[in-house]
N, C-alpha and C. Protein backbone atom coordinates (compact mmCIF):
# COMPACT_ATOMS: atom_id res chain seq x y z
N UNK A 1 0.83 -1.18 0.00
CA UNK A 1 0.00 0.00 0.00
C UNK A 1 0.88 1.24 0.00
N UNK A 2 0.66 2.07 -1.19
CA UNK A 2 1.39 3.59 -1.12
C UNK A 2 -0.07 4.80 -0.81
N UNK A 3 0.71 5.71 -1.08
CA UNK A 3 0.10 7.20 -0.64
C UNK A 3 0.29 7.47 -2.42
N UNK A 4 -1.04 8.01 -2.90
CA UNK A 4 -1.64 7.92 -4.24
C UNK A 4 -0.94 9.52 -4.40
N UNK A 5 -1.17 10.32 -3.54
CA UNK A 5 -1.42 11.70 -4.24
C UNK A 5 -1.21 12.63 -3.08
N UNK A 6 -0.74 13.72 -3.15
CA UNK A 6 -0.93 14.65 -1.97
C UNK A 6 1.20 14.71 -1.21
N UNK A 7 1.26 15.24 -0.57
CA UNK A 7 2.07 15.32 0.56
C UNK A 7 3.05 14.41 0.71
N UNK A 8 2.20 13.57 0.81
CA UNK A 8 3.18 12.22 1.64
C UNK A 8 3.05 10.90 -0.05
N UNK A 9 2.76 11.47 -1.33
CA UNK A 9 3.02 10.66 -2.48
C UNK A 9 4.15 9.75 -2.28
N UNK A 10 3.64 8.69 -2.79
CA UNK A 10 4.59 7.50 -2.64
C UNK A 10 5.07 6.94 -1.65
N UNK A 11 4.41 7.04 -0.44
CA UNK A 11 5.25 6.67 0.70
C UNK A 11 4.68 5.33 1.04
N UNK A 12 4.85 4.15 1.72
CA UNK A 12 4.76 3.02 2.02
C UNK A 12 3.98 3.08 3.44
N UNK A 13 2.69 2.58 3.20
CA UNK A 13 1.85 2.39 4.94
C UNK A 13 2.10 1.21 4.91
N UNK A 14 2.11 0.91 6.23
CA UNK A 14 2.10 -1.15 6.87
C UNK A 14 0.86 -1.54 7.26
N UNK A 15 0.36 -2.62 6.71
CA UNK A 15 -0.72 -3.63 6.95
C UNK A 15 -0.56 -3.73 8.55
N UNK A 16 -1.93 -3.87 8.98
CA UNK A 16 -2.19 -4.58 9.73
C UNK A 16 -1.73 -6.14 9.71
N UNK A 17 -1.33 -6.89 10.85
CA UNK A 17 -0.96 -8.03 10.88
C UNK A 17 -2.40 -8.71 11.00
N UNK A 18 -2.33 -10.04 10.60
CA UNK A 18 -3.78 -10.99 11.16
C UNK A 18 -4.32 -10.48 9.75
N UNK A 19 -5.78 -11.28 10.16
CA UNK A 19 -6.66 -11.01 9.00
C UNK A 19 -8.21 -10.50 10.03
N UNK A 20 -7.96 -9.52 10.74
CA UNK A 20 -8.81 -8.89 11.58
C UNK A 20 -9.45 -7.58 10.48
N UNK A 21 -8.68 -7.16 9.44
CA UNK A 21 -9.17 -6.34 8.80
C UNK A 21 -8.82 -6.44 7.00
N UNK A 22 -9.69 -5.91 6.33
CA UNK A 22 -9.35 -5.52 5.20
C UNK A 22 -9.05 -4.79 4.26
N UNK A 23 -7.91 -4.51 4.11
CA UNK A 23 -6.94 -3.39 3.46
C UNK A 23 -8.14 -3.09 1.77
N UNK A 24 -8.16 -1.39 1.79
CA UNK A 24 -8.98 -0.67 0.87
C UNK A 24 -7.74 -1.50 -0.68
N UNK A 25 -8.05 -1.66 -1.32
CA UNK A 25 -7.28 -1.83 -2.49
C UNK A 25 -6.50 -0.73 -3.21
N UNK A 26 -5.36 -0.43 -3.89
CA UNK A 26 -4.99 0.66 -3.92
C UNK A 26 -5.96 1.13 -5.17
N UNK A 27 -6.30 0.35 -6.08
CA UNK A 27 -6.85 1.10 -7.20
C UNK A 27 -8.03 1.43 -6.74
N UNK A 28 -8.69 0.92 -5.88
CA UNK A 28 -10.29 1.35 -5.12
C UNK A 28 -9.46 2.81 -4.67
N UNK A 29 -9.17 2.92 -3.77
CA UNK A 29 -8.24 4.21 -3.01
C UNK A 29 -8.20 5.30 -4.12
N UNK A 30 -7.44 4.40 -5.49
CA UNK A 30 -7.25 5.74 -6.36
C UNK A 30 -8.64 6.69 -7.05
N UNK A 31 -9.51 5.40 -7.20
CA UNK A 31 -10.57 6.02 -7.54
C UNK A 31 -11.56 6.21 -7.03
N UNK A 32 -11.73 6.49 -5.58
CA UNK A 32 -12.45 7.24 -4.71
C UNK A 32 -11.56 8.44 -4.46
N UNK A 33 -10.35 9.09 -4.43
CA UNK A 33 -9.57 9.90 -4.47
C UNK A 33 -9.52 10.70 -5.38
N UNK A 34 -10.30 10.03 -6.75
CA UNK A 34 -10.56 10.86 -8.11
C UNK A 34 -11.46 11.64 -8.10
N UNK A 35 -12.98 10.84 -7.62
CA UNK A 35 -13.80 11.47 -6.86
C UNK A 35 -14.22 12.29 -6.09
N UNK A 36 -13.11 12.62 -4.99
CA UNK A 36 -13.14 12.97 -3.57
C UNK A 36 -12.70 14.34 -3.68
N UNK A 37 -11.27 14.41 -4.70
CA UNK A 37 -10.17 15.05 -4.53
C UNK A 37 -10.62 17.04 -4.93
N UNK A 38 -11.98 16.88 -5.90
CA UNK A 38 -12.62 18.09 -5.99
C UNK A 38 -12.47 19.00 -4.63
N UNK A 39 -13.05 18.33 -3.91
CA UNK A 39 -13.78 18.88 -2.09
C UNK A 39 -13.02 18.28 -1.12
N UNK A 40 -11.89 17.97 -0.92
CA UNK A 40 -10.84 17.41 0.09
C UNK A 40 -10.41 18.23 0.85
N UNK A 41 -9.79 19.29 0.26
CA UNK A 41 -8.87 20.73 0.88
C UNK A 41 -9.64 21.15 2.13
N UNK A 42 -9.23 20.89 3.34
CA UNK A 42 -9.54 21.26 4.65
C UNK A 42 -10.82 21.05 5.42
N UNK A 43 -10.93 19.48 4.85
CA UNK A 43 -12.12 19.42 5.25
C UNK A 43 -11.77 18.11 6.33
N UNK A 44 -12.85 18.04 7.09
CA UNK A 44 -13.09 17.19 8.58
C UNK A 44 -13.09 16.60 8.14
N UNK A 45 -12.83 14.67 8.82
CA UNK A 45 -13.06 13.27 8.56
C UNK A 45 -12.69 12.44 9.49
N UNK A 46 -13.42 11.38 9.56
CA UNK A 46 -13.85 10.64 10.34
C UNK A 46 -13.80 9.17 9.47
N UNK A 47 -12.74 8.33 10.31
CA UNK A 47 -12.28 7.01 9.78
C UNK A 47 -13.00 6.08 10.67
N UNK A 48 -14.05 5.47 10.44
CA UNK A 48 -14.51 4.15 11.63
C UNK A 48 -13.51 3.18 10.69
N UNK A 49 -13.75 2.42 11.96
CA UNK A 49 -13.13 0.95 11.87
C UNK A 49 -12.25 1.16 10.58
N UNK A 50 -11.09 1.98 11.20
CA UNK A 50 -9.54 2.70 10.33
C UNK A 50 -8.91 1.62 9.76
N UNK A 51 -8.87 0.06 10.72
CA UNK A 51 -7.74 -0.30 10.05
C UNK A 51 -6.04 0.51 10.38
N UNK A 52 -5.30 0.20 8.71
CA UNK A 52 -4.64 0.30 8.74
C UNK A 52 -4.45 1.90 8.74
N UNK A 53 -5.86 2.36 8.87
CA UNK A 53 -5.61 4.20 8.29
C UNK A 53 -5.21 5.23 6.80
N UNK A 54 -5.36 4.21 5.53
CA UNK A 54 -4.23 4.21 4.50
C UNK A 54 -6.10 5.57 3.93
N UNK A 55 -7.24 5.67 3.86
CA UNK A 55 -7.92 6.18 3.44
C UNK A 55 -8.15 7.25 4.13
N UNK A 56 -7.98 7.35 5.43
CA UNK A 56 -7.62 8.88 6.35
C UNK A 56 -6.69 9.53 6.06
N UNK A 57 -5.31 8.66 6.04
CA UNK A 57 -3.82 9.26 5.63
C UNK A 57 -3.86 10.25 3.86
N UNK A 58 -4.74 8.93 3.32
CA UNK A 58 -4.84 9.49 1.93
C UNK A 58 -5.34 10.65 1.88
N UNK A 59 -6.52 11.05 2.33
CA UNK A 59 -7.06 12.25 2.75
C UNK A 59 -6.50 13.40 3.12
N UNK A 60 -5.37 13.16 4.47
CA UNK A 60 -4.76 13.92 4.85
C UNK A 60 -3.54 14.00 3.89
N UNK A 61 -3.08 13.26 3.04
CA UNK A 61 -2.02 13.73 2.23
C UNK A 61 -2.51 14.61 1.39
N UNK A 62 -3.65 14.31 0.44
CA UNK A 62 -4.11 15.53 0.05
C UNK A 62 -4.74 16.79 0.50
N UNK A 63 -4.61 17.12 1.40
CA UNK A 63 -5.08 18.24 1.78
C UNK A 63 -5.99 18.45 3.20
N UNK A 64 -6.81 17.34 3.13
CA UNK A 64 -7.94 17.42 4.24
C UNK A 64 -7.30 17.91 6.01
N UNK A 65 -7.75 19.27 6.37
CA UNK A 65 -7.39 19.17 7.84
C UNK A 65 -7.42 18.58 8.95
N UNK A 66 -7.82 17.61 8.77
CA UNK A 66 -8.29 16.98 10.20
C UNK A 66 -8.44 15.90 10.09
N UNK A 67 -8.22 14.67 10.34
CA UNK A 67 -9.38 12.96 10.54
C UNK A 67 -8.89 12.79 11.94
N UNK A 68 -10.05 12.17 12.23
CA UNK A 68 -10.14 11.56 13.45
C UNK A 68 -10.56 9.34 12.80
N UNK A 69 -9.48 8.95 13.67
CA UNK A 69 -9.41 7.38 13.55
C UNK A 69 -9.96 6.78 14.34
N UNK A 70 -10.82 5.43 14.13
CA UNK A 70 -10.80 4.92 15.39
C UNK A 70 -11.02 3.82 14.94
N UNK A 71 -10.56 2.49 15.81
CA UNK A 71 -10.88 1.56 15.62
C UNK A 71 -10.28 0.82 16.90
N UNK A 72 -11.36 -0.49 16.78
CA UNK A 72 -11.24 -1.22 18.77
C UNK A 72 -9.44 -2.23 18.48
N UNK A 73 -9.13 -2.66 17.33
CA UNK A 73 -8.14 -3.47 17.54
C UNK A 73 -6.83 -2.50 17.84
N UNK A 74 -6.13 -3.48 19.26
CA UNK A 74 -4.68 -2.69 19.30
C UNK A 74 -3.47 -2.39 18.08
N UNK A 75 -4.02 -3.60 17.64
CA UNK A 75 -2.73 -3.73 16.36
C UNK A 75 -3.02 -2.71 15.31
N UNK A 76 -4.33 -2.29 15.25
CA UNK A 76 -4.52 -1.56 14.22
C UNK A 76 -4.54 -0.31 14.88
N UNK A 77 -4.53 0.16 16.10
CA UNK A 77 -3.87 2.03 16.57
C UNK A 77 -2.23 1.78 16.18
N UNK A 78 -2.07 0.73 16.43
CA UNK A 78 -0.43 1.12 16.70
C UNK A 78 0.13 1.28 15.01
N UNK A 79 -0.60 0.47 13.81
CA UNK A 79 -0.30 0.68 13.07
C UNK A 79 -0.62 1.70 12.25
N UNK A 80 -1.63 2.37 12.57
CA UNK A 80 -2.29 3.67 12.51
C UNK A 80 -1.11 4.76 12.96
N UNK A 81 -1.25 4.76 14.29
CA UNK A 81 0.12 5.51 14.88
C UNK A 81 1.42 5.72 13.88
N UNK A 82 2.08 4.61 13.44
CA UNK A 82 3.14 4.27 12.83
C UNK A 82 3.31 4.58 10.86
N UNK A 83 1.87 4.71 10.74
CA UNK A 83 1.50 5.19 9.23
C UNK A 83 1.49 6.51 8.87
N UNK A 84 1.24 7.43 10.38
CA UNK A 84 0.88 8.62 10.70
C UNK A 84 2.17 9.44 10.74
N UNK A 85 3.81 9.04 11.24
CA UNK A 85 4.49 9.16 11.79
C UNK A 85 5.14 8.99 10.76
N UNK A 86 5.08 7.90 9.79
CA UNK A 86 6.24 7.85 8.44
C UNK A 86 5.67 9.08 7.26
N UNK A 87 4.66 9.32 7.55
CA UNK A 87 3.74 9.86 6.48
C UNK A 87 4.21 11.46 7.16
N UNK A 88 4.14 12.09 8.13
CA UNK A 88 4.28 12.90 8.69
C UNK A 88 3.14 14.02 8.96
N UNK A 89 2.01 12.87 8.63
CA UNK A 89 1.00 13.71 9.09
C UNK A 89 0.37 13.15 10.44
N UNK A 90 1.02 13.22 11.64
CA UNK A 90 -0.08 12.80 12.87
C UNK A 90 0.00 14.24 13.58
N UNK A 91 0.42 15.48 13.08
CA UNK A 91 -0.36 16.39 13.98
C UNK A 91 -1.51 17.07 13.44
N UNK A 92 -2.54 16.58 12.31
CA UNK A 92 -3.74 15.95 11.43
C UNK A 92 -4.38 15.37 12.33
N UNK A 93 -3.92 14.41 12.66
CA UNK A 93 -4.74 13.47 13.22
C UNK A 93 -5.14 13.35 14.55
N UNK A 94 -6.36 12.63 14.76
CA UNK A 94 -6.30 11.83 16.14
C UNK A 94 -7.19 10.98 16.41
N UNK A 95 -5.90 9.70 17.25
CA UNK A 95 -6.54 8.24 17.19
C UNK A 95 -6.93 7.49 18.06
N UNK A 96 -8.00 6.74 18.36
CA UNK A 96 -8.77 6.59 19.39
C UNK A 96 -8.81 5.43 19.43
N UNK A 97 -8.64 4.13 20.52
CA UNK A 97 -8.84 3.17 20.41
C UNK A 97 -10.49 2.84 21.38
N UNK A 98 -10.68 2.72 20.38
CA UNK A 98 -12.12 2.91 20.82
C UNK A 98 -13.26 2.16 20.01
N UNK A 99 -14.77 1.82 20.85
CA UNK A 99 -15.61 1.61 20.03
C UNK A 99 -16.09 2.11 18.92
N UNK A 100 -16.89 1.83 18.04
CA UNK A 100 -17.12 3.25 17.16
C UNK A 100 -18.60 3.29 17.53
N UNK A 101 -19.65 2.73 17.95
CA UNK A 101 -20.74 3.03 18.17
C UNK A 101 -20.42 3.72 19.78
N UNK A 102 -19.73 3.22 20.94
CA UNK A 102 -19.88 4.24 21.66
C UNK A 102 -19.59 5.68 21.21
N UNK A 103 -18.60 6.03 20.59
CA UNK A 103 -17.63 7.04 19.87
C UNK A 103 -19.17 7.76 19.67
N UNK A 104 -19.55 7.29 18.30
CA UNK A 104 -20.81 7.62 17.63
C UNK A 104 -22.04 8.49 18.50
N UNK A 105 -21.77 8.12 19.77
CA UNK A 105 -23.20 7.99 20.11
C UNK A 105 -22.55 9.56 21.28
N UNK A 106 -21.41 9.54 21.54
CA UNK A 106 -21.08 10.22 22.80
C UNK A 106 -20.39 11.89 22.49
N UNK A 107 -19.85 11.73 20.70
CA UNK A 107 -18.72 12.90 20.57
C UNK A 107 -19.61 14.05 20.26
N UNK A 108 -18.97 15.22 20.67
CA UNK A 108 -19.66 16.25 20.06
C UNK A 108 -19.00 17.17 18.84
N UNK A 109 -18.64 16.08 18.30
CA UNK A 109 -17.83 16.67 17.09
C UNK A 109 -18.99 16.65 15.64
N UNK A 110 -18.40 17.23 14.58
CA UNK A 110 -19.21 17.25 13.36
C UNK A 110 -17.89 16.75 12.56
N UNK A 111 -18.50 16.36 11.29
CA UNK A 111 -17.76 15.86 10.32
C UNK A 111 -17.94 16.56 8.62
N UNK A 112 -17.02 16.78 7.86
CA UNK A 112 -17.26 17.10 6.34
C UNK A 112 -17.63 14.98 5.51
N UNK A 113 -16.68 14.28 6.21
CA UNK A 113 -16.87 13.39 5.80
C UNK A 113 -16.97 12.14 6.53
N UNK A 114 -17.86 10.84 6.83
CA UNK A 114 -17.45 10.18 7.45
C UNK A 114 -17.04 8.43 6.74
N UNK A 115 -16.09 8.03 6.72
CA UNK A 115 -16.25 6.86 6.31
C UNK A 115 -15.82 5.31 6.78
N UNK A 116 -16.64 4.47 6.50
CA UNK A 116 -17.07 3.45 7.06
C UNK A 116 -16.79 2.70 6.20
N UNK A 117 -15.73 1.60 7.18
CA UNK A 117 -15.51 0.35 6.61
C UNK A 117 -15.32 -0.85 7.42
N UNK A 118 -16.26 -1.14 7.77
CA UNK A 118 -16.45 -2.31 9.44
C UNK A 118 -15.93 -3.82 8.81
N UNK A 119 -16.13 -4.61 9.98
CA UNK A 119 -15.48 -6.17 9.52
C UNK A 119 -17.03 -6.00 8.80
N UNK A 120 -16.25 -7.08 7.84
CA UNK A 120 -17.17 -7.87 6.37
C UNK A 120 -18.44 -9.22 7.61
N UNK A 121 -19.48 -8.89 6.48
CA UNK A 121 -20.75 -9.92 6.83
C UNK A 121 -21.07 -10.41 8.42
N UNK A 122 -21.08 -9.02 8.88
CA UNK A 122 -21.50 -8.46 10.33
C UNK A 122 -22.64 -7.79 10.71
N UNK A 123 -22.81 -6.84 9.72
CA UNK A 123 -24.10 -6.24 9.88
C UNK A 123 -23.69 -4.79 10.36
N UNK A 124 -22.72 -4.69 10.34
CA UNK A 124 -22.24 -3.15 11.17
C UNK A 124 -21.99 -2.31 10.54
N UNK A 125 -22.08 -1.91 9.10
CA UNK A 125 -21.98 -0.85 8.52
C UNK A 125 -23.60 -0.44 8.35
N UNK A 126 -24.42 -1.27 8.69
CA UNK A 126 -25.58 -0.95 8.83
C UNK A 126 -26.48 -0.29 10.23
N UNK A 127 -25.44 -0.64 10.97
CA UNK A 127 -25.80 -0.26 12.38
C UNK A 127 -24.85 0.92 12.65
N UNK A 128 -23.80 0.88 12.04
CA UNK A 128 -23.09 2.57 11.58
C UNK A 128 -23.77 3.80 11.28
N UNK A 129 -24.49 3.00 9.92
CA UNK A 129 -25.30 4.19 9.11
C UNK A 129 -26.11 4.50 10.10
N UNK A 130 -27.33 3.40 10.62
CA UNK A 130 -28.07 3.94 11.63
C UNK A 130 -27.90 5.01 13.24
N UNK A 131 -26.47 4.25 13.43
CA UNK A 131 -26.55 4.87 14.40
C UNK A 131 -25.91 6.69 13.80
N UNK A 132 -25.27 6.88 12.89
CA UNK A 132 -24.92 8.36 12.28
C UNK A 132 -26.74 8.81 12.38
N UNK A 133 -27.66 7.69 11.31
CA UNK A 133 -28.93 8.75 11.41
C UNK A 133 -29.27 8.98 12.49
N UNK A 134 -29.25 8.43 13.80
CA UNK A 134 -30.02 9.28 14.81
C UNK A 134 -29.13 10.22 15.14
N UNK A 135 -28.52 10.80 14.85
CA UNK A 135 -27.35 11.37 15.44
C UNK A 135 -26.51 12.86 13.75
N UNK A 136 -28.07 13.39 13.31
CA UNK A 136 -27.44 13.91 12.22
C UNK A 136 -26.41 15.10 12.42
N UNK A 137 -26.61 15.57 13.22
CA UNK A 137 -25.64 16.56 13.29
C UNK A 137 -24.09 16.32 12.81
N UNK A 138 -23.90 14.50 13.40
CA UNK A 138 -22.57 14.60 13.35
C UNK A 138 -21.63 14.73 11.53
N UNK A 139 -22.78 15.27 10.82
CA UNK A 139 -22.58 15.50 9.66
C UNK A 139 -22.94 16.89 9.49
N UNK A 140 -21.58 17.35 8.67
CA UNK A 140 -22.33 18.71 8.46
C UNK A 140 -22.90 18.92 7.23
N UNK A 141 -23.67 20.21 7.00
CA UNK A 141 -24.46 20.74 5.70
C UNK A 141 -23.76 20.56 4.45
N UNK A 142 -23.87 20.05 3.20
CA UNK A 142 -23.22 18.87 2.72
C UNK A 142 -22.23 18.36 2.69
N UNK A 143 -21.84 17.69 3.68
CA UNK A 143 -21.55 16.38 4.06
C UNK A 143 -21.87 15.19 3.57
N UNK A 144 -20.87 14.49 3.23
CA UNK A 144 -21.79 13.10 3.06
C UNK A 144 -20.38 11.46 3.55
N UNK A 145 -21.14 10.95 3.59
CA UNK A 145 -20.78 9.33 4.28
C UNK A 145 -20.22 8.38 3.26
N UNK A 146 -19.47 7.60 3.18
CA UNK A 146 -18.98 6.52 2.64
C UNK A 146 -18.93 5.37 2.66
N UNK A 147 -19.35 3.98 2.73
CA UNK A 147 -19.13 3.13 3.27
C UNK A 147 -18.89 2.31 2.24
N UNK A 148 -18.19 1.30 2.53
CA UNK A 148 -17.16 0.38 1.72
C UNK A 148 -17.12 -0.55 2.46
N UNK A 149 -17.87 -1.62 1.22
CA UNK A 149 -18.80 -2.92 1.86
C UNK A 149 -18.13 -4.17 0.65
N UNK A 150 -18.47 -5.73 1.06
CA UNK A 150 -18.60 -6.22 -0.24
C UNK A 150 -20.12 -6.06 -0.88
N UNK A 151 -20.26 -6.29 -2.18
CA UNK A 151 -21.43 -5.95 -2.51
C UNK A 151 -22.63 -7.04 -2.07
N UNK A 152 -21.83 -8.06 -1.83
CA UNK A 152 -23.01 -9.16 -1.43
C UNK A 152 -23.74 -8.93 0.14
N UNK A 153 -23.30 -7.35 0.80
CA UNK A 153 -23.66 -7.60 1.97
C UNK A 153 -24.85 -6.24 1.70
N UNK A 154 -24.37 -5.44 0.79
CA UNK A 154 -25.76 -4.53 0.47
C UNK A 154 -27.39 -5.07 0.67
N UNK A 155 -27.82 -3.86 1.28
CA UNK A 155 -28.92 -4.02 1.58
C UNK A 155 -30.01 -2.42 1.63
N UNK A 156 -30.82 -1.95 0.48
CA UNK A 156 -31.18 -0.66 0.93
C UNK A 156 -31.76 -0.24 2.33
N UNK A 157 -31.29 0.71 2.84
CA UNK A 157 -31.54 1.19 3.95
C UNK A 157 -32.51 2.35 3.81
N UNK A 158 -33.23 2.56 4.67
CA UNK A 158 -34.48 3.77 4.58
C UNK A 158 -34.17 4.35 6.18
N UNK A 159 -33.36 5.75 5.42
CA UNK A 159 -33.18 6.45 7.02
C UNK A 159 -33.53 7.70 6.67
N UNK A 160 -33.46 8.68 7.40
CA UNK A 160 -34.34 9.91 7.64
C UNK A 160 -33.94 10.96 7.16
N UNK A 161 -32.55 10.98 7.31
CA UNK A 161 -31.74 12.40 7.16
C UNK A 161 -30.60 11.88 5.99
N UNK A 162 -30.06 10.96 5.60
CA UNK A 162 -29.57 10.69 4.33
C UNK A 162 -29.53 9.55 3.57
N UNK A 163 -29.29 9.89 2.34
CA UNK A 163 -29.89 9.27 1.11
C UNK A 163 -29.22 8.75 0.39
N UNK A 164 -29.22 7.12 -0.13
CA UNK A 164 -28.24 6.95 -1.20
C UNK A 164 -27.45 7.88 -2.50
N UNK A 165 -26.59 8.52 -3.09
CA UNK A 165 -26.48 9.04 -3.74
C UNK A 165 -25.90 8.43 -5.08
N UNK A 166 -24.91 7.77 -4.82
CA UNK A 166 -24.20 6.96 -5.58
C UNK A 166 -23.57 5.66 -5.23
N UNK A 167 -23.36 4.61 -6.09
CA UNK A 167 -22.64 3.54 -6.21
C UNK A 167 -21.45 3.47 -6.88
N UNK A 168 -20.38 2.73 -6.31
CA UNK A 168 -19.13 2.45 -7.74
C UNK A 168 -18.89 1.16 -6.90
N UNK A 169 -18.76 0.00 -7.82
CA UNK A 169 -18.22 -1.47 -7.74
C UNK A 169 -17.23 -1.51 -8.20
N UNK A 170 -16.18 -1.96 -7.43
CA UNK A 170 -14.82 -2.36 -7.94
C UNK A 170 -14.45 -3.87 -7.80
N UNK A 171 -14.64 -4.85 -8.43
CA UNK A 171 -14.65 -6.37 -7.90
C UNK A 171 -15.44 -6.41 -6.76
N UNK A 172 -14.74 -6.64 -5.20
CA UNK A 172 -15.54 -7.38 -4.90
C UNK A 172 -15.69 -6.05 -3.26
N UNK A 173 -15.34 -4.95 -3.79
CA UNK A 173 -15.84 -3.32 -3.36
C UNK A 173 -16.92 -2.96 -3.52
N UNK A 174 -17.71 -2.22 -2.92
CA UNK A 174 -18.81 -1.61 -3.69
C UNK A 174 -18.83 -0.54 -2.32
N UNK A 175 -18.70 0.91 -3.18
CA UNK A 175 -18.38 2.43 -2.42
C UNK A 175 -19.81 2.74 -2.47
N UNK A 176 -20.45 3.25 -1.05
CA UNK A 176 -22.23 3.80 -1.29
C UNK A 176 -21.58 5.21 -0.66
N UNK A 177 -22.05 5.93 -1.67
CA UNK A 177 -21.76 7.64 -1.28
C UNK A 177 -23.36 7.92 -1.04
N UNK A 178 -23.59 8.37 1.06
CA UNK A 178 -24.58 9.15 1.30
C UNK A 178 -24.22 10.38 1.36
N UNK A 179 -25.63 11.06 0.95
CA UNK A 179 -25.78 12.47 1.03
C UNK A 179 -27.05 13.12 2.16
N UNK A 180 -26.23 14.06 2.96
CA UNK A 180 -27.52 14.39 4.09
C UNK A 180 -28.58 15.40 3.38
N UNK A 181 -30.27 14.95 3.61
CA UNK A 181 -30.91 15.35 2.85
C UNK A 181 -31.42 16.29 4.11
């Protein structure tokens, strides 16, 4: 895994060890970054279940001021930590080893972006989204959400305050861009 674009171009992040998580693909990365890269410049973000951090970092290499990380495995702060530190963006950041539904439910922070990428065929990017809708604020006025699922775990959701906007499938990726309505 490299750094696509921005700051810290070309630099080398480290995997998580184990198979506790699943690394974004770099060409998925590049082309949500193609996407993204319009509206990036200094904007808030919010990494659930970070991982290795390589789609926060990406963010923050291009431009974005701020992400906040979090995710419950140790191996994955420390490698977070350590991605942050070669990259030279961890005074950007900050990383929380933490739940993400407590997180969710307790911060009084707002976000430009939030994105979501929970363990596979769990049910928790669904209980993500939900728990963001009761909780709209933590998005600001357009704002919108990300989540990065396999596609076999899609399922339309009917929530209150945002709305499917778009799809992109990449093999066995599939990026749902919400928008707060």
């Amino acid at each position: 895994m490299r750094i696509v674009a921005g700051s810290a171009k070309g630099k080398k992040l480290l995997s998580v060890p184990g198979d506790t998580t699943r690394p974004i693909l770099d060409r998925v990365r590049t082309s949500l970054f193609d996407i993204l890269r319009p509206e990036i410049e200094g904007i808030k973000i919010l990494d659930l279940f970070a991982g290795s951090g390589s789609v926060g970092i990406e963010a923050l290499s291009q431009g974005a001021a701020h992400c906040t990380f979090l995710d419950l495995e140790k191996k994955a702060i420390e490698v977070i930590n350590k991605n942050l530190e070669a990259t030279n963006l961890t005074a950007k950041a900050s990383v929380h080893h933490q739940d993400a539904f407590k997180f969710l439910k307790r911060t009084e922070e707002n976000y430009d972006l939030i994105y979501v990428a929970p363990p596979q065929y769990k049910g928790l990017w669904e209980e993500a989204m939900r728990s963001i809708a009761e909780r709209p604020s933590l998005v600001k006025a357009g704002g919108k959400i990300i989540v990065q699922i396999d596609p076999k775990e899609y399922e339309e959701l009917k929530l209150t305050h945002f709305k499917a906007s778009s799809e992109r499938k990449y093999g066995n990726t599939l990026l749902i861009f919400f928008e707060k309505v």
